[in-house]
Protein backbone atom coordinates (compact mmCIF):
# COMPACT_ATOMS: atom_id res chain seq x y z
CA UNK A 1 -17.30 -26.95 17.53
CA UNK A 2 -16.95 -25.66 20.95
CA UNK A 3 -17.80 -22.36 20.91
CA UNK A 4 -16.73 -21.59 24.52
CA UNK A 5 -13.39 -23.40 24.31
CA UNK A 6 -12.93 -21.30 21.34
CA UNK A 7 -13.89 -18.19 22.81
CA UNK A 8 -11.87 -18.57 25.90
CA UNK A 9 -8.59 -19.28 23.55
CA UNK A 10 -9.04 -15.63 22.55
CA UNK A 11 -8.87 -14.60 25.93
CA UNK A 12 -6.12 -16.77 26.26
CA UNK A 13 -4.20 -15.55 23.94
CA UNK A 14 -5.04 -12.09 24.74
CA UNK A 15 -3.96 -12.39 27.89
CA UNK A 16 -0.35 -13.52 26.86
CA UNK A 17 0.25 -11.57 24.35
CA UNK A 18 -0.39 -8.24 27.01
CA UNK A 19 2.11 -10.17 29.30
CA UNK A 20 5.00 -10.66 26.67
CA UNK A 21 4.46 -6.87 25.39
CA UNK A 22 4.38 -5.47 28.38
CA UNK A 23 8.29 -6.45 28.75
CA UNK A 24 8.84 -5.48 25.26
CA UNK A 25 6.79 -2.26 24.85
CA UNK A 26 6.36 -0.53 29.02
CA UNK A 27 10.37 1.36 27.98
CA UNK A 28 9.26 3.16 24.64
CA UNK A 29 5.96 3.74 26.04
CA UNK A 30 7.31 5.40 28.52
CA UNK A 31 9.47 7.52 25.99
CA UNK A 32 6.32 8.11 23.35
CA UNK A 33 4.71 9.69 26.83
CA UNK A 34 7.74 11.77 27.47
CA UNK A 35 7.90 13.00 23.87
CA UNK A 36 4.13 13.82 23.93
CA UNK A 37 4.18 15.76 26.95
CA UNK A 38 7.39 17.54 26.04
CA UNK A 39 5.14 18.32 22.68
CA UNK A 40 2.08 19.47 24.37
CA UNK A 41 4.25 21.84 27.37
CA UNK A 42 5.92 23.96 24.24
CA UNK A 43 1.88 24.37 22.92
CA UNK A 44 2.30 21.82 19.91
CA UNK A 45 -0.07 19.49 19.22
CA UNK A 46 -0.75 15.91 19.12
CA UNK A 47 -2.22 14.57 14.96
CA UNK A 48 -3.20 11.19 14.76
CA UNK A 49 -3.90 8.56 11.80
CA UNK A 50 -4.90 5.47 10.94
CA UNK A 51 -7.10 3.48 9.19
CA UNK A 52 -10.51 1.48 9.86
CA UNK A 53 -9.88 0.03 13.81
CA UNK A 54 -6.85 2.25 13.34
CA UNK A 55 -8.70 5.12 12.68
CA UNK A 56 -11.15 4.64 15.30
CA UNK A 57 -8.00 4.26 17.77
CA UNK A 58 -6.81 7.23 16.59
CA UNK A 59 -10.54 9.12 16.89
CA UNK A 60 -10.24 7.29 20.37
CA UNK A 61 -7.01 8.83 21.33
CA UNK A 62 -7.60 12.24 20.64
CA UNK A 63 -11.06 12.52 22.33
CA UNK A 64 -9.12 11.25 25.50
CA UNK A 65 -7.12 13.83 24.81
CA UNK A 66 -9.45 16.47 24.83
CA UNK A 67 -12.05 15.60 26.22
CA UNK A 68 -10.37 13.35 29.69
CA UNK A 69 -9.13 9.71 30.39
CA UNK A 70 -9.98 9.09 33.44
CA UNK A 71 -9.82 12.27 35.48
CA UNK A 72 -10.45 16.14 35.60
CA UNK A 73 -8.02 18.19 33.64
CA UNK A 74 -7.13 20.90 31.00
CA UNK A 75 -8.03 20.09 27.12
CA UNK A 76 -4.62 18.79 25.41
CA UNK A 77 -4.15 20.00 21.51
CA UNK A 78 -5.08 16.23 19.63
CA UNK A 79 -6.80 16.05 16.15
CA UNK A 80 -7.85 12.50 14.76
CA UNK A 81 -7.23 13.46 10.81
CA UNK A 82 -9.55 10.41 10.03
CA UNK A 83 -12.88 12.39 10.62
CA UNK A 84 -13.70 15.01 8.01
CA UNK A 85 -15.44 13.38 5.66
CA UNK A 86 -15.18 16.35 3.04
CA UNK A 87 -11.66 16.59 3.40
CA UNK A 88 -10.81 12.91 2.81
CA UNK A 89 -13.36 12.24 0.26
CA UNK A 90 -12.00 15.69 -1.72
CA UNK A 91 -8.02 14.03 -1.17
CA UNK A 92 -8.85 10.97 -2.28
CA UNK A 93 -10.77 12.14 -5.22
CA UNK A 94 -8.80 15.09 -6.36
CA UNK A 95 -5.47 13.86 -5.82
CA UNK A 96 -4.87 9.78 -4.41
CA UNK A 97 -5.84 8.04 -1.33
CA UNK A 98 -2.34 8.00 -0.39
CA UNK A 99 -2.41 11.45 0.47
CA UNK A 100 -5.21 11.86 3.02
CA UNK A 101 -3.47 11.99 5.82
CA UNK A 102 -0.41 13.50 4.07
CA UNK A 103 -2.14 16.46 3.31
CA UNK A 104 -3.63 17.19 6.24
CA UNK A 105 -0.25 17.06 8.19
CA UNK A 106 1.09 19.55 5.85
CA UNK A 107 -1.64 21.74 6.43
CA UNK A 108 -2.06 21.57 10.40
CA UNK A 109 1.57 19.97 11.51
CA UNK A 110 4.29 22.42 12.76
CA UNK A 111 7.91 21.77 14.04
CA UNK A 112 7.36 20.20 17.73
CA UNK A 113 3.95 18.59 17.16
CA UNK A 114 3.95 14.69 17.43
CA UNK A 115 2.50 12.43 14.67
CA UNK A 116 0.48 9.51 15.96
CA UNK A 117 0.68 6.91 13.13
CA UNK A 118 -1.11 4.13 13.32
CA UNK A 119 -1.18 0.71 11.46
CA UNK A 120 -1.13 -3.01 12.74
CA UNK A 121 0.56 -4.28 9.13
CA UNK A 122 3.35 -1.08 9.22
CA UNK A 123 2.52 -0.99 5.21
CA UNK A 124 -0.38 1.23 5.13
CA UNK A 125 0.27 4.25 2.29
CA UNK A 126 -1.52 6.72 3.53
CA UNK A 127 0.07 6.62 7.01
CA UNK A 128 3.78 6.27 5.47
CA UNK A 129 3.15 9.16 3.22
CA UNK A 130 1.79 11.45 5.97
CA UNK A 131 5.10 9.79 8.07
CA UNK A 132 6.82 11.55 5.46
CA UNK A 133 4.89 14.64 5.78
CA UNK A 134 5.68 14.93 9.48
CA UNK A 135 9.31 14.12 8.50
CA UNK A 136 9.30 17.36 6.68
CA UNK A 137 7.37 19.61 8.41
CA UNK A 138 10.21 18.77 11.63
CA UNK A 139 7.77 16.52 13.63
CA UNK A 140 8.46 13.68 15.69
CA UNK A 141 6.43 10.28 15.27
CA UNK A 142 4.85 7.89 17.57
CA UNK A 143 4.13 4.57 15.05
CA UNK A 144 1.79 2.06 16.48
CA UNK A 145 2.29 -1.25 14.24
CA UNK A 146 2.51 -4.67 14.23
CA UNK A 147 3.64 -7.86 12.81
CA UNK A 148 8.13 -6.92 12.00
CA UNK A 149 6.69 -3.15 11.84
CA UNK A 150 6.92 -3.04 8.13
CA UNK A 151 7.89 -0.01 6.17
CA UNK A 152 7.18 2.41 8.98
CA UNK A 153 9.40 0.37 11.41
CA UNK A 154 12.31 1.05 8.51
CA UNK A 155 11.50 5.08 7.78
CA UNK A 156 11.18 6.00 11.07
CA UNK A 157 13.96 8.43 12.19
CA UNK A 158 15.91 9.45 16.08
CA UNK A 159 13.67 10.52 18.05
CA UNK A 160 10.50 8.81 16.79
CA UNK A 161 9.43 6.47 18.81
CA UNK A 162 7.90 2.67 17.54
CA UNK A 163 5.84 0.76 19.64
CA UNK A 164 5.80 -2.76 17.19
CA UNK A 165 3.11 -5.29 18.98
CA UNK A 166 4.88 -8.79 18.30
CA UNK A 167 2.19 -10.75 16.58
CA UNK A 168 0.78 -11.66 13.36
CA UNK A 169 -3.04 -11.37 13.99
CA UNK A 170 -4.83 -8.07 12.99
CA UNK A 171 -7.10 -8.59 16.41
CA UNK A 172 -4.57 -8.80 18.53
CA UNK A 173 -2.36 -6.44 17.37
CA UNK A 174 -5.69 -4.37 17.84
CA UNK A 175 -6.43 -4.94 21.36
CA UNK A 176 -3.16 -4.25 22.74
CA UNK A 177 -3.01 -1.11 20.46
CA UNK A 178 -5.70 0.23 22.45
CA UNK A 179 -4.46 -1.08 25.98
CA UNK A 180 -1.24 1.12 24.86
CA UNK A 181 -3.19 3.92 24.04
CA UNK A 182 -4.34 3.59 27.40
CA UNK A 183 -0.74 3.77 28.75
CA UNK A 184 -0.30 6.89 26.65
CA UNK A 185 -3.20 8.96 27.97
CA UNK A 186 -2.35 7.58 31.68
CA UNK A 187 0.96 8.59 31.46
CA UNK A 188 0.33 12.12 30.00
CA UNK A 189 -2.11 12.45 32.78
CA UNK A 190 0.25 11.35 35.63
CA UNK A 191 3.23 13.14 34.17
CA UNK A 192 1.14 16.48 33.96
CA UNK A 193 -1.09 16.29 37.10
CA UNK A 194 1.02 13.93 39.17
CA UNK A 195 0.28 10.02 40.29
CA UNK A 196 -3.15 9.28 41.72
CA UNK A 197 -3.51 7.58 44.73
């Protein structure tokens, strides 16, 4: 085995994958960004899910969020729903896994907030359920998926936004998932504070 050939393929393919989604993907970015910023200018919020890398991308997301991306600026209203412990352990235990998200979106989401839902197969339960939730509760959604999309490219409503990385590998799907949270926080940023020189 090569081991350098083989890790350069991943590069490789890296590489071309970002090129080929960039076509697909830079026009509803653009729209998740307008539909976030439109959320956080009426003082609504920004809830985001997902699970293992797709939880971390959501934890990710909404510490650039509050914390910065790449410059000074006001906090923006995010919440990663993947990171209290006692709240998903007392979900999952008390009622299903399924709902961990779910219930948490009830609790927090209001009409105008945006639902960040993120999963590279589009099958994960607990992220169609809370879907659902924000369906209810008058929220728009911003799905992150891979692969055809899955169940949350069919349930997804007008308005929502779906931003389907075309690919079958979990790893890629992963990297450019993060490359367009990148966009996302960019774009609020420049849309907000104006374009950097």
């Amino acid at each position: 085995m090569n081991l350098v050939a083989r890790i350069s393929s991943h590069f490789d393919e890296s590489v071309r994958l970002k090129q080929s989604a960039a076509e697909i993907l830079a026009a509803p970015i653009a729209d998740a960004v307008d539909l976030m910023v439109a959320a956080l200018a009426s003082d609504r919020k920004i809830l985001a899910c997902g699970n293992g890398g797709s939880a971390a991308d959501a934890q990710h997301f909404a510490a650039e969020l509050i914390g910065r991306f790449e410059r000074e600026r006001p906090e923006l209203a995010a919440i990663a729903l993947t990171t209290d412990s006692s709240i998903l352990t007392a979900v999952a235990n008390d009622y299903r896994f399924d709902e961990i998200f779910a219930k948490q979106v009830r609790g927090l989401g209001q009409s105008g907030d945006v639902l960040v839902g993120i999963s590279t197969s589009g099958n994960s339960a607990n992220v169609i359920a809370a879907i659902e939730s924000a369906h209810d509760r008058g929220m728009r959604v911003v799905a992150l998926t891979g692969r055809d999309g899955g169940r949350i490219g069919q349930m997804l409503q007008a308005g929502d936004v779906h931003l389907c990385v075309p690919h079958q590998r979990t790893a890629r799907i992963q990297e450019v998932h993060l490359l367009i949270i990148h966009c996302l926080c960019d774009g609020i940023d420049a849309t907000l504070l104006g374009e950097q020189d």
